[in-house]
Each structure stands twice: as structure tokens, then as C-alpha cells.
C-alpha atoms as a PDB file:
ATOM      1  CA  UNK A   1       2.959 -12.433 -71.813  1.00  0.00           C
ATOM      2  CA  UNK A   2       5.890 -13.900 -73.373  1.00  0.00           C
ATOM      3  CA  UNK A   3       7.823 -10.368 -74.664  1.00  0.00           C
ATOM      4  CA  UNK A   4       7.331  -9.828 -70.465  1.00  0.00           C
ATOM      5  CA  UNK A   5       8.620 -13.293 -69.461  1.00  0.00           C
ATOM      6  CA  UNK A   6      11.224 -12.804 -72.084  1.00  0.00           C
ATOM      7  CA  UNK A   7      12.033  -9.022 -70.736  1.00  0.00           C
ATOM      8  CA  UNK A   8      12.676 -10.123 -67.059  1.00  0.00           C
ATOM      9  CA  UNK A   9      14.439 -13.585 -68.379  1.00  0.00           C
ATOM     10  CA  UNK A  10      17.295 -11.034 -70.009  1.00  0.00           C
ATOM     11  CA  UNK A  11      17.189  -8.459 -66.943  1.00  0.00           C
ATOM     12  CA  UNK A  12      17.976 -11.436 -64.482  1.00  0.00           C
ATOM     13  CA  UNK A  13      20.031 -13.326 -66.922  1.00  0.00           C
ATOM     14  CA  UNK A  14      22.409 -10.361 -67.042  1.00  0.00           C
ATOM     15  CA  UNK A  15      22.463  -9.436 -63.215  1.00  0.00           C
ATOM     16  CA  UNK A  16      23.400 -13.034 -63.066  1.00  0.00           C
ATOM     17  CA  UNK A  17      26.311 -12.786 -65.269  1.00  0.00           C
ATOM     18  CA  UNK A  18      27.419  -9.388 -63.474  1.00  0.00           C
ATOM     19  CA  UNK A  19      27.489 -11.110 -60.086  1.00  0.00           C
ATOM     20  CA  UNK A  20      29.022 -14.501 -61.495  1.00  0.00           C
ATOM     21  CA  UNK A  21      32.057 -12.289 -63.410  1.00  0.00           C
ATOM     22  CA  UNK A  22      32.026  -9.927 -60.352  1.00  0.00           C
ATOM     23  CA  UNK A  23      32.550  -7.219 -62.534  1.00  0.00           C
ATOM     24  CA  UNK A  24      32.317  -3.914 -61.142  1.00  0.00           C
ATOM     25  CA  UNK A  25      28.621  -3.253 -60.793  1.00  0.00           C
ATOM     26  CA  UNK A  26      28.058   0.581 -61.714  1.00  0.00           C
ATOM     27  CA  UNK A  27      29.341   0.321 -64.717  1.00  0.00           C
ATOM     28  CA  UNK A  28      27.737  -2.937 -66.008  1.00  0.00           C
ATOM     29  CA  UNK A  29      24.334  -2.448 -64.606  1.00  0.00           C
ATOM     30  CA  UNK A  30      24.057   1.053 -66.413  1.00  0.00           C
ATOM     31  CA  UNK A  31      25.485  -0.846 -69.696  1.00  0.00           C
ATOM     32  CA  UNK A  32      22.532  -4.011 -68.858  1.00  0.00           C
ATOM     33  CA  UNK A  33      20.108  -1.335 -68.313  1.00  0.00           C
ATOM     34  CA  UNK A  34      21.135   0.240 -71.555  1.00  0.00           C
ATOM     35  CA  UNK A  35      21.232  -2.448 -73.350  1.00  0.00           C
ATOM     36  CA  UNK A  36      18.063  -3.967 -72.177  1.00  0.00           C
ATOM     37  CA  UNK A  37      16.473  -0.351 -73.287  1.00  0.00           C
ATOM     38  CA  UNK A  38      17.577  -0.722 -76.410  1.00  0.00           C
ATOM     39  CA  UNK A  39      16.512  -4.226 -77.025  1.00  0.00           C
ATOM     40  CA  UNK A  40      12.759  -3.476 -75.382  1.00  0.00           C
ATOM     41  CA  UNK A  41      12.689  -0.603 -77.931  1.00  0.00           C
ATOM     42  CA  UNK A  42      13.353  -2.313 -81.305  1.00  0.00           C
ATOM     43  CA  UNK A  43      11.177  -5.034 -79.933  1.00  0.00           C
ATOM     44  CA  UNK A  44       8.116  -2.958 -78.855  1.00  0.00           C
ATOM     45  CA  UNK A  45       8.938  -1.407 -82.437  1.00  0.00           C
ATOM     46  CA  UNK A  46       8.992  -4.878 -84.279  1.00  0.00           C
ATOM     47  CA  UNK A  47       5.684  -6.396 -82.509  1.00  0.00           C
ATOM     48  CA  UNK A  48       4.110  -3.432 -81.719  1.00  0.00           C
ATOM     49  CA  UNK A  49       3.740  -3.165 -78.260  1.00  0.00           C
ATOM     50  CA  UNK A  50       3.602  -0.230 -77.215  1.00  0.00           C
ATOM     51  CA  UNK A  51       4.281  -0.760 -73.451  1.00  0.00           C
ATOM     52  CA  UNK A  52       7.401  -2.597 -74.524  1.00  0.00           C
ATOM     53  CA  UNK A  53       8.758   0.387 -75.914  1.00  0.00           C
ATOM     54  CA  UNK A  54       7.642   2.570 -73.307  1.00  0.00           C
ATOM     55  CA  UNK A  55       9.884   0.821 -70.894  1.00  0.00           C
ATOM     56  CA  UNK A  56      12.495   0.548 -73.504  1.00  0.00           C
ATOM     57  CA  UNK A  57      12.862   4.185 -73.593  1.00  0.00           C
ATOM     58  CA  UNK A  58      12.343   4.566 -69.668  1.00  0.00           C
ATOM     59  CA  UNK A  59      15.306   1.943 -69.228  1.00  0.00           C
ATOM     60  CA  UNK A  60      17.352   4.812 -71.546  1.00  0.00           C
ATOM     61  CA  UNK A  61      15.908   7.648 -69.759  1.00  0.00           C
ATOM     62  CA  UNK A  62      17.177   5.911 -66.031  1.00  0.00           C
ATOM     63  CA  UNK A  63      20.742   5.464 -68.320  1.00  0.00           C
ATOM     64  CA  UNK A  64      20.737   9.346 -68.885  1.00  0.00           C
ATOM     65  CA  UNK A  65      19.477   9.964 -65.127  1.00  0.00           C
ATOM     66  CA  UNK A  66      22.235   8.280 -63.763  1.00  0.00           C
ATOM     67  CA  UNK A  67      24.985   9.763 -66.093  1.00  0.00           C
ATOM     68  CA  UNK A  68      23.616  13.046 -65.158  1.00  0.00           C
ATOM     69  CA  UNK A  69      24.010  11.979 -61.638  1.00  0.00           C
ATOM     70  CA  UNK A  70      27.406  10.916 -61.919  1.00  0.00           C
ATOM     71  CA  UNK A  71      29.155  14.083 -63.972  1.00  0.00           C
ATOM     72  CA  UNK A  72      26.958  16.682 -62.145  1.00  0.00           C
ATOM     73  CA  UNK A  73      26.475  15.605 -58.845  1.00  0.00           C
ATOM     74  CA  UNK A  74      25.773  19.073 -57.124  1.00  0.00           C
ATOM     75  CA  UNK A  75      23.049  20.133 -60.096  1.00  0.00           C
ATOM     76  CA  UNK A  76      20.440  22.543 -58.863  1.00  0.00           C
ATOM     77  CA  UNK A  77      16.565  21.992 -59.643  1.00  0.00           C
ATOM     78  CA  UNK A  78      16.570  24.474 -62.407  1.00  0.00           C
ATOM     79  CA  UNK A  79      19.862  22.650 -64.069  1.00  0.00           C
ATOM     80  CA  UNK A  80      18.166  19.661 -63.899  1.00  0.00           C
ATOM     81  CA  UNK A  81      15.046  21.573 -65.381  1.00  0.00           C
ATOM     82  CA  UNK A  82      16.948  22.123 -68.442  1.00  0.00           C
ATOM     83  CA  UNK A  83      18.199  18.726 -68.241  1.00  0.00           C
ATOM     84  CA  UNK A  84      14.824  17.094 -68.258  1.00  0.00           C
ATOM     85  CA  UNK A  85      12.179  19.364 -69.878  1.00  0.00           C
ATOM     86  CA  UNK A  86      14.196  20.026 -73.707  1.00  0.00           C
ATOM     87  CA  UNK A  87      14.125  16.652 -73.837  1.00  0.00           C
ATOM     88  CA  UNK A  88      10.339  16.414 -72.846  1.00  0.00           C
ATOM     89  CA  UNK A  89       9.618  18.883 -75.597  1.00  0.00           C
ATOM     90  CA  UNK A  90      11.392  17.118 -77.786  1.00  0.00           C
ATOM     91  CA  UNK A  91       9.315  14.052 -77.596  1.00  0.00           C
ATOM     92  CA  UNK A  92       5.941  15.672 -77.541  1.00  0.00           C
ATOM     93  CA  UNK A  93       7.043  17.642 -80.405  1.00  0.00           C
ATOM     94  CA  UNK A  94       7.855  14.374 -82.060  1.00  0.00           C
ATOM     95  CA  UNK A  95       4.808  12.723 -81.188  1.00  0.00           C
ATOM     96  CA  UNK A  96       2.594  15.234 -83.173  1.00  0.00           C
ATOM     97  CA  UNK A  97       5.062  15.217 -86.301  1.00  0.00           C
ATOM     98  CA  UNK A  98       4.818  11.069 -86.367  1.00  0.00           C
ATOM     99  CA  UNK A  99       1.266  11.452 -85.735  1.00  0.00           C
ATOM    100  CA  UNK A 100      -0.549  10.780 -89.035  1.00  0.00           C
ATOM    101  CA  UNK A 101       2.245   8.103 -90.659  1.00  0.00           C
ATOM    102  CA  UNK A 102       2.708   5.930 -87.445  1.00  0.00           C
ATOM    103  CA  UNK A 103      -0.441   6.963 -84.855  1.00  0.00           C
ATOM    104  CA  UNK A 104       0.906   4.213 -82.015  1.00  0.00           C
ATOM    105  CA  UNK A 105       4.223   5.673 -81.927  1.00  0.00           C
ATOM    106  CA  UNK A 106       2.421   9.273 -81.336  1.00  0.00           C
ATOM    107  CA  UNK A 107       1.382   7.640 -77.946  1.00  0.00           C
ATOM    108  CA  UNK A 108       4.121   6.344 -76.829  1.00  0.00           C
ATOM    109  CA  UNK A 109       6.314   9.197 -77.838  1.00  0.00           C
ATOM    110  CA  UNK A 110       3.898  11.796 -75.992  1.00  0.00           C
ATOM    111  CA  UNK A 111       3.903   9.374 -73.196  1.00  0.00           C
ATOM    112  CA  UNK A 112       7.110   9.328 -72.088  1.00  0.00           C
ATOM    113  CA  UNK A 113       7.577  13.295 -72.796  1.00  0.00           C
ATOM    114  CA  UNK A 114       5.067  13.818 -70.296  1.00  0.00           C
ATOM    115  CA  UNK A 115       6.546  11.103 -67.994  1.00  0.00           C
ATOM    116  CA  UNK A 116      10.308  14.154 -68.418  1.00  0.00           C
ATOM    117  CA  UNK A 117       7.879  16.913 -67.870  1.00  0.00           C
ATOM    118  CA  UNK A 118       8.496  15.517 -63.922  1.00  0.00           C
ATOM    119  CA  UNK A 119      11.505  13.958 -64.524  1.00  0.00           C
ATOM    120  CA  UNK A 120      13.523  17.038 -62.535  1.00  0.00           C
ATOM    121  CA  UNK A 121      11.532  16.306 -59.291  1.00  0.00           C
ATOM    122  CA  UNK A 122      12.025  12.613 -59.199  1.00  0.00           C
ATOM    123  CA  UNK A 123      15.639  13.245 -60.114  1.00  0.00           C
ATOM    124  CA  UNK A 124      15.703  15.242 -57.025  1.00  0.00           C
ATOM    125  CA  UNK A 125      14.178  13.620 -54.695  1.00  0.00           C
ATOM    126  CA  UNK A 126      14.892   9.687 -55.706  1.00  0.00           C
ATOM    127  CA  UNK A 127      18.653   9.683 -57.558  1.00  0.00           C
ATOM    128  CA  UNK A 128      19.819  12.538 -55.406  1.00  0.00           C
ATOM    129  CA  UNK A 129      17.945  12.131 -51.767  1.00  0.00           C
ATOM    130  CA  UNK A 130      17.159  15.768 -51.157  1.00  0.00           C
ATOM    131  CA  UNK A 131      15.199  17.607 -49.437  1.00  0.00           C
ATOM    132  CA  UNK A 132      11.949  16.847 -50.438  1.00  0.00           C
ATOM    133  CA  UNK A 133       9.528  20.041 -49.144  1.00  0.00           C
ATOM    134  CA  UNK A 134      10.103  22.481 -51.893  1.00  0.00           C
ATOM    135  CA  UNK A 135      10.509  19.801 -54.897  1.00  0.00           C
ATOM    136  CA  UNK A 136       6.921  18.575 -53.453  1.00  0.00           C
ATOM    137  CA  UNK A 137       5.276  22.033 -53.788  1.00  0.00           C
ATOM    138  CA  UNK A 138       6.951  23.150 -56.953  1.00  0.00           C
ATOM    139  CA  UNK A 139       6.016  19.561 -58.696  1.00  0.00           C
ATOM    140  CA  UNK A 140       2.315  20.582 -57.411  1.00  0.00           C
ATOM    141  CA  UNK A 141       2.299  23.765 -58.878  1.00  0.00           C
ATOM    142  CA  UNK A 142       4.112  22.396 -62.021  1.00  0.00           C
ATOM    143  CA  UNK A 143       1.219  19.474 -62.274  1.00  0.00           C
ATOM    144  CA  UNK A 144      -1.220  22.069 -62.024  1.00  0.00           C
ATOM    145  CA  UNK A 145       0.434  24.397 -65.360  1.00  0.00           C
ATOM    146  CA  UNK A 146       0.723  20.820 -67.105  1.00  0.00           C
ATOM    147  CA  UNK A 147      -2.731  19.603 -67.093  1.00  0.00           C
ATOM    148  CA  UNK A 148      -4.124  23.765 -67.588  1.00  0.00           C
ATOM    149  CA  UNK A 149      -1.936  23.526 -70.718  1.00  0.00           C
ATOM    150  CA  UNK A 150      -3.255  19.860 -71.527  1.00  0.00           C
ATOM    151  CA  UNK A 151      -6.770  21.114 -70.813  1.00  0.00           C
ATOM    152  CA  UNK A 152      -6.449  24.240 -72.536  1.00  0.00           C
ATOM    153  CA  UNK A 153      -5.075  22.149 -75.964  1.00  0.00           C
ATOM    154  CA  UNK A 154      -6.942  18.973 -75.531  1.00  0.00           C
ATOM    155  CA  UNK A 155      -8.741  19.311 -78.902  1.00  0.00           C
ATOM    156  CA  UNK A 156      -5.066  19.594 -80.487  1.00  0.00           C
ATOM    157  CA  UNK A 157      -3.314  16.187 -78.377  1.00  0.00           C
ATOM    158  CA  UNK A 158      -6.760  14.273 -78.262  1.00  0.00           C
ATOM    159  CA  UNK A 159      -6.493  13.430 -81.959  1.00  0.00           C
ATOM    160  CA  UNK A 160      -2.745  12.860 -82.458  1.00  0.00           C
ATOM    161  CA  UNK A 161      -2.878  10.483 -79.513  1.00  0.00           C
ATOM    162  CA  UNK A 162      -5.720   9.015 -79.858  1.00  0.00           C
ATOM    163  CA  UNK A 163      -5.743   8.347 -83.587  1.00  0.00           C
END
């Protein structure tokens, strides 16, 4: 209770700052955002918690959305494929290596790589406003081939996850 009160004390002490400077907003929010992200991370690190550091890495991951956003404005779905699902691999790759030294972090890490996998669609349709009908069917068919694959390996994720 108190990492949360102290999460959302720092988030609103910091818009507060940004409105009382009148600073120009894009630019410090993303840094706030960032900054908060980093902060939730080492903390969720420090006092294990892991939903701390979940939304310590989702606070970077909206960072990187919005960057993306800004220098590619006119990105197709399959750019922002790439964009998304390397990184996704990445992290479930990494949540199997830190698996047996630091089992918590495996869940977190393989949490938030499936929370990329559909990064591309909410991209899309949330940061960018487009259209949503053929985002909505190819994130269907892409939830399908997700949970096939987790089905398919569930012997292999259940105990690095779970342990």
C-alpha cells in the first residue's frame, strides 16, 4: 500500500511541477513518465514487488511508444511489428535465462514480453487512432497463434514462471 501511495504521490507531484513551471508538456511528461519508470523499476527490484516493476517497465515501454510515435509517424502495422515483437522476444528469452538464479524476475520479465507480443495493435489503434477493423481481426488471429504456441510449450514456461 505505501510503494502505491508513494507511486501516485511522485506521478502527481511531478504533473504538479510541470503545470506550476509551465514547461512545455510533451517533453516533460515523457521525461516524468521516464523517470517514474525507472524509479518503479529499481524499487520493485529493491522490495520485491513484482507489480512495481511491472509498471516500471510499462511506464518505459509507453516512453518508447511515444518516441516511436513521434519519429515515425506514418509506420505501417508490420513496421510497428518489428518495432514491438524483437523486443517481446527479447524479454521472454530473458525470462527463461534468469529463470533458475532470480525465479520472480522470470515472471515479470515474461510478463511484460507477452504484454509487446500486442503491443503493435494497441500502438495502432490507441497512440495512432486508426482504423480499427483489420488491427481487430489480425490481433484475433494473432491471440489465437499466441496461446497455440503457449499451449503447445506450456510444460517448458509453466516451470520457469512458476518456479
Amino acid at each position: 500500500m505505501l510503494s502505491t501511495l508513494g507511486s501516485a504521490i511522485m506521478l502527481g507531484s511531478g504533473v504538479w511541477i510541470i503545470q506550476l513551471h509551465q514547461g512545455e508538456a510533451k517533453v516533460w511528461f515523457l521525461l516524468l513518465v521516464g523517470l517514474c519508470g525507472v524509479v518503479w523499476c529499481l524499487v520493485g527490484l529493491t522490495l520485491r514487488i513484482n507489480l512495481l516493476h511491472y509498471c516500471g517497465l510499462a511506464g518505459l515501454l509507453l516512453v518508447y511508444a511515444v518516441l516511436i510515435g513521434r519519429y515515425w509517424p506514418t509506420a505501417t502495422l508490420v513496421m510497428l511489428e518489428a518495432f514491438w515483437i524483437l523486443h517481446a522476444v527479447l524479454l521472454i528469452w530473458l525470462s527463461w535465462w534468469v529463470h533458475r538464479r532470480f525465479p520472480r524476475l522470470a515472471l515479470v520479465y515474461f510478463a511484460i514480453g507477452m504484454t509487446l507480443a500486442f503491443m503493435a495493435e494497441a500502438d495502432t489503434i490507441i497512440l495512432r487512432h486508426q482504423a480499427a477493423d483489420d488491427v481487430v481481426f489480425y490481433s484475433i488471429l494473432k491471440l489465437a497463434f499466441v496461446v497455440g504456441i503457449l499451449f503447445w510449450t506450456r510444460k517448458k514456461w509453466i516451470t520457469w514462471v512458476t518456479s
